[in-house]
Protein backbone atom coordinates (compact mmCIF):
# COMPACT_ATOMS: atom_id res chain seq x y z
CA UNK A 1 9.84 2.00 14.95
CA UNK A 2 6.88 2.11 12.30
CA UNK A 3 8.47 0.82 9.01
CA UNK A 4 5.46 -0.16 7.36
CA UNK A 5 1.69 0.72 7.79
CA UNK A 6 -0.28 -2.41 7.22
CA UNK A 7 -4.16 -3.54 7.59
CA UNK A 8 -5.04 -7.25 7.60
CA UNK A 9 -8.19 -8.02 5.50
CA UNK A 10 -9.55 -11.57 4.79
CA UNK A 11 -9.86 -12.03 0.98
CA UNK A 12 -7.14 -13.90 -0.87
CA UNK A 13 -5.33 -10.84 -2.03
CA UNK A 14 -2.31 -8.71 -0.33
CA UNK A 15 -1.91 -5.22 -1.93
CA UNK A 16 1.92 -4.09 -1.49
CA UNK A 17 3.28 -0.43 -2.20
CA UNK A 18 6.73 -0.14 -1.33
CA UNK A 19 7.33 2.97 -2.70
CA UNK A 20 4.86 5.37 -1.37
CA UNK A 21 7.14 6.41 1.82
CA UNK A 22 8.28 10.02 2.57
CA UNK A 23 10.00 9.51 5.94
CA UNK A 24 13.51 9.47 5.85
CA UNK A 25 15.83 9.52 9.09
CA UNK A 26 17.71 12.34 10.07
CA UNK A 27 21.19 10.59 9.52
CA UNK A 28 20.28 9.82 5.97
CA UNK A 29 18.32 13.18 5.31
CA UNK A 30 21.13 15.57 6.56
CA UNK A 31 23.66 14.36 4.40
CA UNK A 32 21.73 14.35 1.04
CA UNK A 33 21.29 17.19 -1.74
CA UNK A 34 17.76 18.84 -2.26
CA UNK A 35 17.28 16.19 -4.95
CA UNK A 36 17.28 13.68 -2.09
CA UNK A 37 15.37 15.74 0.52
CA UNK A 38 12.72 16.24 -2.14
CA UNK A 39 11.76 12.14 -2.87
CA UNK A 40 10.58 13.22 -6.59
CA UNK A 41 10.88 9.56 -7.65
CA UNK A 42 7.89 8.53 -4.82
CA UNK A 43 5.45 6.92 -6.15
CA UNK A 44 3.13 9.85 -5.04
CA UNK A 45 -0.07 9.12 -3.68
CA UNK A 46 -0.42 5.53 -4.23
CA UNK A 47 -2.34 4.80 -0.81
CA UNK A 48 -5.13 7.71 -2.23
CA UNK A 49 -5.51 6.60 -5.30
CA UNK A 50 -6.09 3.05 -3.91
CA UNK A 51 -8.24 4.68 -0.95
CA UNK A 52 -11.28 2.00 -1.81
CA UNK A 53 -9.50 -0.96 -0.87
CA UNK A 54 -10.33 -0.76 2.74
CA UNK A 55 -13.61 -1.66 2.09
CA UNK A 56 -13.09 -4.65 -0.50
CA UNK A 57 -11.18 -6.08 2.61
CA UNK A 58 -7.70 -6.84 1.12
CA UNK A 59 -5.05 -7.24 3.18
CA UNK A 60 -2.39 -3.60 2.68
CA UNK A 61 1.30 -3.06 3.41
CA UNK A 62 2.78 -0.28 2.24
CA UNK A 63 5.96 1.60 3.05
CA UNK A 64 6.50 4.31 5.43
CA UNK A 65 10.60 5.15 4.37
CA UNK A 66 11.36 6.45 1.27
CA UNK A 67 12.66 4.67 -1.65
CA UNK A 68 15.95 6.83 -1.82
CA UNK A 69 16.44 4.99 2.12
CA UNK A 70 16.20 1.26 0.43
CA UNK A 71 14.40 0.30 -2.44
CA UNK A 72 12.35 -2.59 -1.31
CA UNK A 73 11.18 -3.31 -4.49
CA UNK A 74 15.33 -4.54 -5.45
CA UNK A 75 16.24 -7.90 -4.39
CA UNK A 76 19.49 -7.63 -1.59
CA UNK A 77 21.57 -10.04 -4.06
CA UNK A 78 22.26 -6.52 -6.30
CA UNK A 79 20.77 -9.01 -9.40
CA UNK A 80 19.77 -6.15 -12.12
CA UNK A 81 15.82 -7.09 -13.18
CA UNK A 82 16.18 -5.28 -16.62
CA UNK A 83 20.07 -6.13 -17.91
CA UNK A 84 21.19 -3.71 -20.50
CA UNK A 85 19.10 -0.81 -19.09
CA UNK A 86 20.01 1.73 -16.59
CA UNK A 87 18.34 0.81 -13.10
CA UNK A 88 18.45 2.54 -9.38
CA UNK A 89 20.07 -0.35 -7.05
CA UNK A 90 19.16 -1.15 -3.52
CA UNK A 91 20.50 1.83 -1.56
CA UNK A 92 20.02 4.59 -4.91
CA UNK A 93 22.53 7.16 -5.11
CA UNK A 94 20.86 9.33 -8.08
CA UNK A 95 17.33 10.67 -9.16
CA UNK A 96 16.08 8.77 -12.13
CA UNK A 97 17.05 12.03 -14.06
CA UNK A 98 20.45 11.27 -12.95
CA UNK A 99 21.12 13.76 -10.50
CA UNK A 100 22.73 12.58 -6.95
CA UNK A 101 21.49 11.94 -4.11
CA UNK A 102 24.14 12.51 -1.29
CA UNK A 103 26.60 15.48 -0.66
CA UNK A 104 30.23 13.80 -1.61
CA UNK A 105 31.51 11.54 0.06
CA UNK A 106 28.96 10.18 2.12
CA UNK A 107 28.73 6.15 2.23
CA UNK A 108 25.91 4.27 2.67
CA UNK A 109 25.69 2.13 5.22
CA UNK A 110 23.55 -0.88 2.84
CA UNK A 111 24.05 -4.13 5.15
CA UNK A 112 22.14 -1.60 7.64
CA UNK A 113 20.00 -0.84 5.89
CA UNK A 114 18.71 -3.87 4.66
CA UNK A 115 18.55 -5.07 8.04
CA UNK A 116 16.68 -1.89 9.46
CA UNK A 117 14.10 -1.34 6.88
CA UNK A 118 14.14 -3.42 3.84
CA UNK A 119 14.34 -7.24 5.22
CA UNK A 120 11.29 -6.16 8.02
CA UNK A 121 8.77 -5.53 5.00
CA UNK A 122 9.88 -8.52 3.45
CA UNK A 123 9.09 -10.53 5.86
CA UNK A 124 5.42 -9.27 6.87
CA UNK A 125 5.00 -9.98 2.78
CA UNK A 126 6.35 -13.70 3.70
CA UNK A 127 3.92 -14.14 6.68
CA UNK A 128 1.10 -12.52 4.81
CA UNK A 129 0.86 -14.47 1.90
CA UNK A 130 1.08 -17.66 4.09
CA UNK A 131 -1.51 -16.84 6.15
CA UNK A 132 -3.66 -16.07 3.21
CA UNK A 133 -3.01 -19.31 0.99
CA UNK A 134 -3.40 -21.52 4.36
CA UNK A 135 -6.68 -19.72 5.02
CA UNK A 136 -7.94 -19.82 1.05
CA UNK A 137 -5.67 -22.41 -0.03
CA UNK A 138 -4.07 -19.64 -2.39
CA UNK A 139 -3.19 -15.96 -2.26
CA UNK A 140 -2.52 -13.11 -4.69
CA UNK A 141 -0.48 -10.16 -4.68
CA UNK A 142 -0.84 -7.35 -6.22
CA UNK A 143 2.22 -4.74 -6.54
CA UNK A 144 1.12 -1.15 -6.60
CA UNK A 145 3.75 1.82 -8.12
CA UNK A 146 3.55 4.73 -10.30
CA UNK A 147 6.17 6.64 -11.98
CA UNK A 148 6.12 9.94 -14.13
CA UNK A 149 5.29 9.99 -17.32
CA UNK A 150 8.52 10.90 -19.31
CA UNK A 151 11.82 9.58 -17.60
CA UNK A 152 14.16 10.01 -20.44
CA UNK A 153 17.11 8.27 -18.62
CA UNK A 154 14.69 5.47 -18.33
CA UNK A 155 12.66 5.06 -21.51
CA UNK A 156 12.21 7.27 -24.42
CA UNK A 157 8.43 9.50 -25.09
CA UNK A 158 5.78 9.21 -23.02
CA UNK A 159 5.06 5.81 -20.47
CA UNK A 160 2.01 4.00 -21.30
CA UNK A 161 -1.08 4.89 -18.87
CA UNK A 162 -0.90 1.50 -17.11
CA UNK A 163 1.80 -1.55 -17.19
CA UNK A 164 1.55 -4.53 -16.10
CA UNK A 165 4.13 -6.90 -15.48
CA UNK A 166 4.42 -10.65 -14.54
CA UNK A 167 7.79 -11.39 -15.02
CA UNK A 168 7.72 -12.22 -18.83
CA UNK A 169 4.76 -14.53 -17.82
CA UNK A 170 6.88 -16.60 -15.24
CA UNK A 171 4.76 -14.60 -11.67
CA UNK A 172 1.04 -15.38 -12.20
CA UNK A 173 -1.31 -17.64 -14.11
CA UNK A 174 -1.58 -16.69 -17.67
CA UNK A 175 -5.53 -17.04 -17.70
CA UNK A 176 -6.06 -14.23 -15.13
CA UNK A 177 -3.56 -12.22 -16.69
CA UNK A 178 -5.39 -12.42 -19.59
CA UNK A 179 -8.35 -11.24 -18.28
CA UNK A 180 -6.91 -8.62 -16.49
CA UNK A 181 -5.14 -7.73 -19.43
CA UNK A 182 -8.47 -7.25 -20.94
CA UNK A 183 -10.04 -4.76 -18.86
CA UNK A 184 -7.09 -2.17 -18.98
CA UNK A 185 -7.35 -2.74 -22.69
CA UNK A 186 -11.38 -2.43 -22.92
CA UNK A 187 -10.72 0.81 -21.05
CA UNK A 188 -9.57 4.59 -21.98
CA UNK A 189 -6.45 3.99 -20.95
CA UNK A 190 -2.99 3.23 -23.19
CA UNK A 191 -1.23 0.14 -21.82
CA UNK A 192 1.26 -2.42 -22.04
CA UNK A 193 1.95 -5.97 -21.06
CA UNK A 194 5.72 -7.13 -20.16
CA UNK A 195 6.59 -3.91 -21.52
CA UNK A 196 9.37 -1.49 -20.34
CA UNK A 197 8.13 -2.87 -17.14
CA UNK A 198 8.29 -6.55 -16.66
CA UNK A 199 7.53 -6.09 -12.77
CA UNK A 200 10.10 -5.64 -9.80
CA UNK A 201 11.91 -8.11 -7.47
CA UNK A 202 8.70 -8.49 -5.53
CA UNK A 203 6.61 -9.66 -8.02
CA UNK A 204 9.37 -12.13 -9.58
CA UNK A 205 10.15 -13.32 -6.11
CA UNK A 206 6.82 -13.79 -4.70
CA UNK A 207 5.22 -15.14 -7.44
CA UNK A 208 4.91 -18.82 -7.75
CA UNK A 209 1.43 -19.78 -9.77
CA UNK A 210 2.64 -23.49 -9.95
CA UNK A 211 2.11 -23.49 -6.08
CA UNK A 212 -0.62 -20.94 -6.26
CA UNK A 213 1.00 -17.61 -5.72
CA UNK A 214 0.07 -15.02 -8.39
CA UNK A 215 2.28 -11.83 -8.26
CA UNK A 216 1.41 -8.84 -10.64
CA UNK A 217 2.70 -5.58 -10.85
CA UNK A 218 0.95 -2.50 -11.81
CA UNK A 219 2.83 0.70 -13.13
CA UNK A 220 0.99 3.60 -13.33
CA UNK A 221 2.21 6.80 -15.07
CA UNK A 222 1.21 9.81 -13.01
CA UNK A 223 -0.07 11.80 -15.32
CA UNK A 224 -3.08 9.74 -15.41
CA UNK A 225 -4.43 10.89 -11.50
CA UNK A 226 -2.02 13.91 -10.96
CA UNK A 227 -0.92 17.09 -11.88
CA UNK A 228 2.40 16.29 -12.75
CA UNK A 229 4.36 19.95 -12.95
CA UNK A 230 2.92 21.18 -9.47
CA UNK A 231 2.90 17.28 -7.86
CA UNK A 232 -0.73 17.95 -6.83
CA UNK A 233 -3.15 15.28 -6.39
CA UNK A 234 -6.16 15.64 -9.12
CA UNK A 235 -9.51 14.18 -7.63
CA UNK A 236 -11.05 14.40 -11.42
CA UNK A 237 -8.62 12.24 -13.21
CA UNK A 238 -8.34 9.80 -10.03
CA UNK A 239 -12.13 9.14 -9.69
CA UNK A 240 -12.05 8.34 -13.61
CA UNK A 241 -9.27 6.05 -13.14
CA UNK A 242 -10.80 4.31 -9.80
CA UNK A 243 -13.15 2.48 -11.81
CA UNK A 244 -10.52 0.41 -13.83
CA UNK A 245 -8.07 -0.40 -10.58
CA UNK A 246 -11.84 -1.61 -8.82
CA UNK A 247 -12.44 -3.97 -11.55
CA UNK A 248 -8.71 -5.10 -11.82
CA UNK A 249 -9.22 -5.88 -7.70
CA UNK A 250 -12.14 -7.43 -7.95
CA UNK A 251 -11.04 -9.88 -10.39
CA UNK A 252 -8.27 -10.46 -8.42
CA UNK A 253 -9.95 -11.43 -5.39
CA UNK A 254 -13.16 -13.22 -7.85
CA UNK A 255 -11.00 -15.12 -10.01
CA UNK A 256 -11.05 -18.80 -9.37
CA UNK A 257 -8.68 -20.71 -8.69
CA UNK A 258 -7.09 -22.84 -11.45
């Protein structure tokens, strides 16, 4: 079974989106509502937008299950990343505008699902970034999502154009945050920094810049490369937003190491 799609490239930098999936087996599919069946919380068209990192040669994982199966992006300890605020678990049972997920009744299954799809992904991350840092003698990795841009159970008004997130400063070196910092700043774009988004379990866990492991998340609000009432893909607002993401990759993959 195909969990994952993945591409090995050989520059120091693995690109993860674990929240681009729309599969979702039958067993889980057939007993959820139409909020379920429809996946409106995907991270919709990650893998497009990013369609030019094939040819920087970065190495790609990115998931083929939906979110609403497992959320790989949650650590399997149930620890909540943002405490206070209102966050979808490991196995979600509701929308992000609150609405369920599963007809009544129906119980998820998580230890088997961890087992099935989420702990699979985690470990081609694992291998990944090993082979990278033994090959380079460090390794980046860069976590790709997107979320709309007004999620009032969330976060009140609208979601900056592009977060980043590093853990409160704990998941990467603070000198190439800085300068990555910089270019989403120098560019059209609103933005924030440890803001409502701080970065996921993957970035926290994987990131280790004392033993030269930077993790960074990007969150991208989709109405920056979308059409957010129809869910159409919108070619004019991607190809100006390309520009930024290629820089932020590049200086990924250029940046020395300290």
């Amino acid at each position: 079974m195909d969990l994952y799609f993945f591409h090995k490239g050989s520059k120091p930098l693995l690109v993860s989106m674990p929240h681009v999936g729309l599969e979702n087996p039958e067993y889980i599919k057939s007993n959820m509502t139409s909020h379920g069946v429809n996946m409106m919380d995907t991270d919709w068209y990650i893998d497009r937008l990013y369609d030019f990192l094939l040819d920087m040669d970065v190495s790609i994982i990115g998931a083929k299950y939906s979110r609403y199966v497992v959320d790989l992006n949650r650590g399997i300890d149930g620890t909540n990343l943002y405490p206070g605020k209102k966050v979808s678990g490991l196995c979600p049972t509701h929308t992000f505008d609150g609405d369920s997920l599963y007809k009544k009744d129906f119980k998820i299954d998580e230890a088997a699902r961890i087992d099935r799809y989420w702990r699979p992904y985690h470990d081609k991350i694992s291998n990944e970034l090993s082979r990278i840092k033994q090959y380079h003698g460090f390794t980046r990795l860069w976590d790709a999502h997107s979320i709309k841009s007004h999620v009032p159970e969330l976060f009140n008004g609208r979601l900056p154009d592009l977060n980043l997130g590093t853990g409160n400063g704990t998941s990467a070196d603070m000198e190439l945050v800085k300068k990555l910092d910089k270019i989403i700043r120098n560019s059209k774009y609103t933005n924030a920094l440890n803001g409502r988004f701080k970065g996921g379990y993957i970035t926290r866990h994987y990131g280790d810049p004392k033993n030269n492991i930077d993790a960074i998340q990007l969150e991208i609000s989709q109405i920056t490369y979308m059409n957010e009432k129809t869910n159409e893909f919108d070619e004019r607002l991607a190809n100006q937003l390309r520009p930024t993401l290629k820089k932020l990759i590049e200086t990924l993959i250029s940046f020395p190491k300290m």
